[in-house]
Protein backbone atom coordinates (compact mmCIF):
# COMPACT_ATOMS: atom_id res chain seq x y z
CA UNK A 1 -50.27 -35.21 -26.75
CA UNK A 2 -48.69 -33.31 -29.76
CA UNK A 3 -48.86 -29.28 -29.31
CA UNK A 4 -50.32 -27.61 -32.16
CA UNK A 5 -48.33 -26.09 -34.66
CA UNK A 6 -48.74 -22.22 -35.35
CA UNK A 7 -46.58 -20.34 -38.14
CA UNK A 8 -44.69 -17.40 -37.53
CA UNK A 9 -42.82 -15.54 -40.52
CA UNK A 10 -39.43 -14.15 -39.76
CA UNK A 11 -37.25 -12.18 -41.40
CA UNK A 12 -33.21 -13.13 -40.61
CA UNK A 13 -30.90 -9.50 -40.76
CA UNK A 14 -27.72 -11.14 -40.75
CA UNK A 15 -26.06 -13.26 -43.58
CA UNK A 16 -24.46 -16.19 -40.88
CA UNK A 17 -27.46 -18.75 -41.87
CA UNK A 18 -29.45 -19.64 -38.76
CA UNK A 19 -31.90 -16.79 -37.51
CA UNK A 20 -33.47 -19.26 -34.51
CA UNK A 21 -33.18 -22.70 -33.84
CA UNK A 22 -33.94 -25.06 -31.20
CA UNK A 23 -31.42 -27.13 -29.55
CA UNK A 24 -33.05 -30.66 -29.82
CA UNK A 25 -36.20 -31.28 -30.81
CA UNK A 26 -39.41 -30.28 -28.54
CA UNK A 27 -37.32 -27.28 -27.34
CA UNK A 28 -39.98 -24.44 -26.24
CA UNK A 29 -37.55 -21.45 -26.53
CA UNK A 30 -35.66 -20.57 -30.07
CA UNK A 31 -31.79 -19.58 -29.37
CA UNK A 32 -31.40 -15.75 -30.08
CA UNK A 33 -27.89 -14.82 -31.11
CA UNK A 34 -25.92 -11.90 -31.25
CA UNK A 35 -25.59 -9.70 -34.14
CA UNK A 36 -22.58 -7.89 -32.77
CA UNK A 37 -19.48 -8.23 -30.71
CA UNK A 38 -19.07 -6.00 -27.38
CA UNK A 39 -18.13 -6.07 -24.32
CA UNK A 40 -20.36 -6.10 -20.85
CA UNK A 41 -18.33 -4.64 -17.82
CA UNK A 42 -19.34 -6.03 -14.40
CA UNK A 43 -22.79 -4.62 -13.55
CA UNK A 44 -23.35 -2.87 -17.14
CA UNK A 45 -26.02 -3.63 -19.02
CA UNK A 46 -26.85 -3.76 -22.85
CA UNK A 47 -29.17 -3.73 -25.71
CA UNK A 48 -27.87 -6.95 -27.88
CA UNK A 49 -29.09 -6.67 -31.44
CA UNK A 50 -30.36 -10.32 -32.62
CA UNK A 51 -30.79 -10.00 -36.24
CA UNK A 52 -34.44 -11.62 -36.65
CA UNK A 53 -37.50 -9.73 -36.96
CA UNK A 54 -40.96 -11.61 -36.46
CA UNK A 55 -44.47 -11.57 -37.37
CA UNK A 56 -46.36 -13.26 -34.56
CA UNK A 57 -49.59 -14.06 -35.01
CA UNK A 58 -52.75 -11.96 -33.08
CA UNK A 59 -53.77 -14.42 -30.26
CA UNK A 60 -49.54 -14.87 -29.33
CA UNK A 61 -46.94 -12.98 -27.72
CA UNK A 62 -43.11 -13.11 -27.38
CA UNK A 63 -40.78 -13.79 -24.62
CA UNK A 64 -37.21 -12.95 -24.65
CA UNK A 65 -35.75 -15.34 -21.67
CA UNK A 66 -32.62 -15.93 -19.87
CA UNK A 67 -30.46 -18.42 -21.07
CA UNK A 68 -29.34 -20.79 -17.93
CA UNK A 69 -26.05 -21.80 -19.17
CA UNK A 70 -24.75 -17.97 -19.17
CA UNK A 71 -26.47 -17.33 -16.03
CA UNK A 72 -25.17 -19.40 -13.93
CA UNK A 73 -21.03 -19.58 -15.68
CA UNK A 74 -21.45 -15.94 -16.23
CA UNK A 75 -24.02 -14.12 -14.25
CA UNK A 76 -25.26 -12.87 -17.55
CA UNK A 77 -29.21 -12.01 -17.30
CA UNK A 78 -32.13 -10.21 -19.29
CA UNK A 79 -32.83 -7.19 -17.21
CA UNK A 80 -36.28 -7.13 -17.98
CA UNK A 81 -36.52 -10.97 -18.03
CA UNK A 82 -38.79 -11.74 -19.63
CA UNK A 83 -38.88 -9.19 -22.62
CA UNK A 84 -42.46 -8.98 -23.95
CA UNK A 85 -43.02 -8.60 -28.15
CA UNK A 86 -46.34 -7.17 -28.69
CA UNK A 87 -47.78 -9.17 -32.11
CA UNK A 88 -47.89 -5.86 -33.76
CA UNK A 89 -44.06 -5.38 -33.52
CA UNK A 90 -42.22 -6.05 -36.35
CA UNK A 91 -38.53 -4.41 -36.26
CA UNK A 92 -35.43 -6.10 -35.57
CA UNK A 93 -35.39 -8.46 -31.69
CA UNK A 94 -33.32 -7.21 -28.80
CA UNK A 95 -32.18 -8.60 -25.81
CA UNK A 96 -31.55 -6.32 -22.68
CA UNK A 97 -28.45 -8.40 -21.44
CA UNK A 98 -26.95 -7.17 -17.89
CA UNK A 99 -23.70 -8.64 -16.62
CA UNK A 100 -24.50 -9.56 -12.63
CA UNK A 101 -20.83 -10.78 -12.12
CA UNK A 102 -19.14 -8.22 -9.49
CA UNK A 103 -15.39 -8.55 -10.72
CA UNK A 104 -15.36 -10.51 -14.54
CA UNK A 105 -16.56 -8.58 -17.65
CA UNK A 106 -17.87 -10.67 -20.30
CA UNK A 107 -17.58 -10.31 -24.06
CA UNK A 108 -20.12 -11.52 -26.65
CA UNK A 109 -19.19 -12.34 -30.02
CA UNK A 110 -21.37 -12.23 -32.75
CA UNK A 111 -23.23 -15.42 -33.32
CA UNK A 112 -23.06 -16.11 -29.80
CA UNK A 113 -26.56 -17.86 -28.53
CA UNK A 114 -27.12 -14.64 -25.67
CA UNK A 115 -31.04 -15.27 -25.21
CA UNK A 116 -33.91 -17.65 -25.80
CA UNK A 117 -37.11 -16.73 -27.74
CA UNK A 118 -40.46 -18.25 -26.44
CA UNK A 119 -43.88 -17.80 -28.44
CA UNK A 120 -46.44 -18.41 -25.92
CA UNK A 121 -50.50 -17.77 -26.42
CA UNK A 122 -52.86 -15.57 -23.99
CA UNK A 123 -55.96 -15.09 -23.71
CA UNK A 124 -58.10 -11.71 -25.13
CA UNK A 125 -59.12 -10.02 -22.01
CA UNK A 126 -62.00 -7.57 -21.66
CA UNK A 127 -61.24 -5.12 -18.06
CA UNK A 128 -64.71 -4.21 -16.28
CA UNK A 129 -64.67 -1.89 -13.84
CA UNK A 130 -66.27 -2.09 -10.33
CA UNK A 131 -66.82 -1.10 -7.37
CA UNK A 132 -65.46 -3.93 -4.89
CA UNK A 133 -63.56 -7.05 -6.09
CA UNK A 134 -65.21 -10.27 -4.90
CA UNK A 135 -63.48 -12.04 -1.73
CA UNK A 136 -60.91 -14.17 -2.47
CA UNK A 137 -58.91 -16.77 0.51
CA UNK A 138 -55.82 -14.77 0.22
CA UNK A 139 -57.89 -10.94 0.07
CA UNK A 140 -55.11 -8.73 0.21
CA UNK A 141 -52.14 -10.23 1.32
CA UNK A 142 -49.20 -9.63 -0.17
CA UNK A 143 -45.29 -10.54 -0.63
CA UNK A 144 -44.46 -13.50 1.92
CA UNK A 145 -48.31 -14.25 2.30
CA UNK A 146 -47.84 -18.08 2.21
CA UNK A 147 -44.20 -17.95 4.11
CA UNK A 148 -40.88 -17.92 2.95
C-alpha cells in the first residue's frame, strides 16, 4: 500500500543546497541540519537553528525527533523530544538539542544532520465537557499500571 502524498512548501535559509532530505527512499523523517557551528558542554542544552521554514498544511503537524545515531555515539537528545510545529507556524525550524554525555562535550558544525523532521496527520478534535468520564478497564491507574 503506497501512502498518500501531501505537499508542503518550504522555504531553505541557508545557501549549502539541501534544506531536508531523506536518507533512502520511504524514509518517514526529513534530516534537519545545522545552520551554525557551536559547541554543547556536557549536560548543556541548545537551540540549533536549521535553516528551513515550512508551510504545513491544516489537517498536519510537525515533529522534530531525535536522531539515533547521535544518541546513542553521543548522548545528544531533543529536550523536548518530540518538538511540536503548529501548521500556522511559519518562521525558521529549531531543534532543542541537549548533550546527556556526563564528561565529553560535543561540537556541531554547520551542515551537520542534528535532528529529524516528521510530518504526521491528526485528527480535528471537538472537547465536551462532562460531568463523569465513562468507565474504562484501566479507570484510573496510572504510571506502572500494567507492570514494569
Amino acid at each position: 500500500m503506497r501512502a498518500a502524498t501531501v505537499d508542503v512548501l518550504y522555504h531553505a535559509e541557508t545557501s549549502s543546497g539541501e534544506a531536508l532530505a531523506t536518507a533512502y527512499e520511504g524514509d518517514a523523517g526529513f534530516d534537519l541540519a545545522s545552520r551554525i557551528q557551536t559547541t554543547l558542554a556536557p549536560f548543556e542544552r541548545a537551540s540549533i537553528p536549521c535553516g528551513v521554514s515550512l508551510a504545513i498544511p491544516n489537517g498536519y503537524a510537525g515533529l522534530v525527533l531525535p536522531r539515533s545515531g547521535l544518541a546513542i555515539k553521543h548522548g545528544i537528545s531533543v529536550v523536548n523530544g518530540p518538538g511540536l510545529i503548529d501548521s500556522g507556524y511559519r518562521g525558521e525550524i529549531c531543534a532543542i538539542l541537549v548533550n546527556l554525555d556526563p564528561h565529553e562535550p560535543f561540537t556541531i558544525h554547520e551542515g551537520d544532520r542534528i535532528a529529524q523532521l516528521m510530518i504526521v496527520p491528526y485528527a480535528s478534535l471537538h472537547l465536551v465537557s462532562c460531568e463523569n468520564l465513562p468507565e474504562s478497564e484501566r479507570g484510573t491507574q496510572g504510571f506502572g499500571s500494567s507492570g514494569v
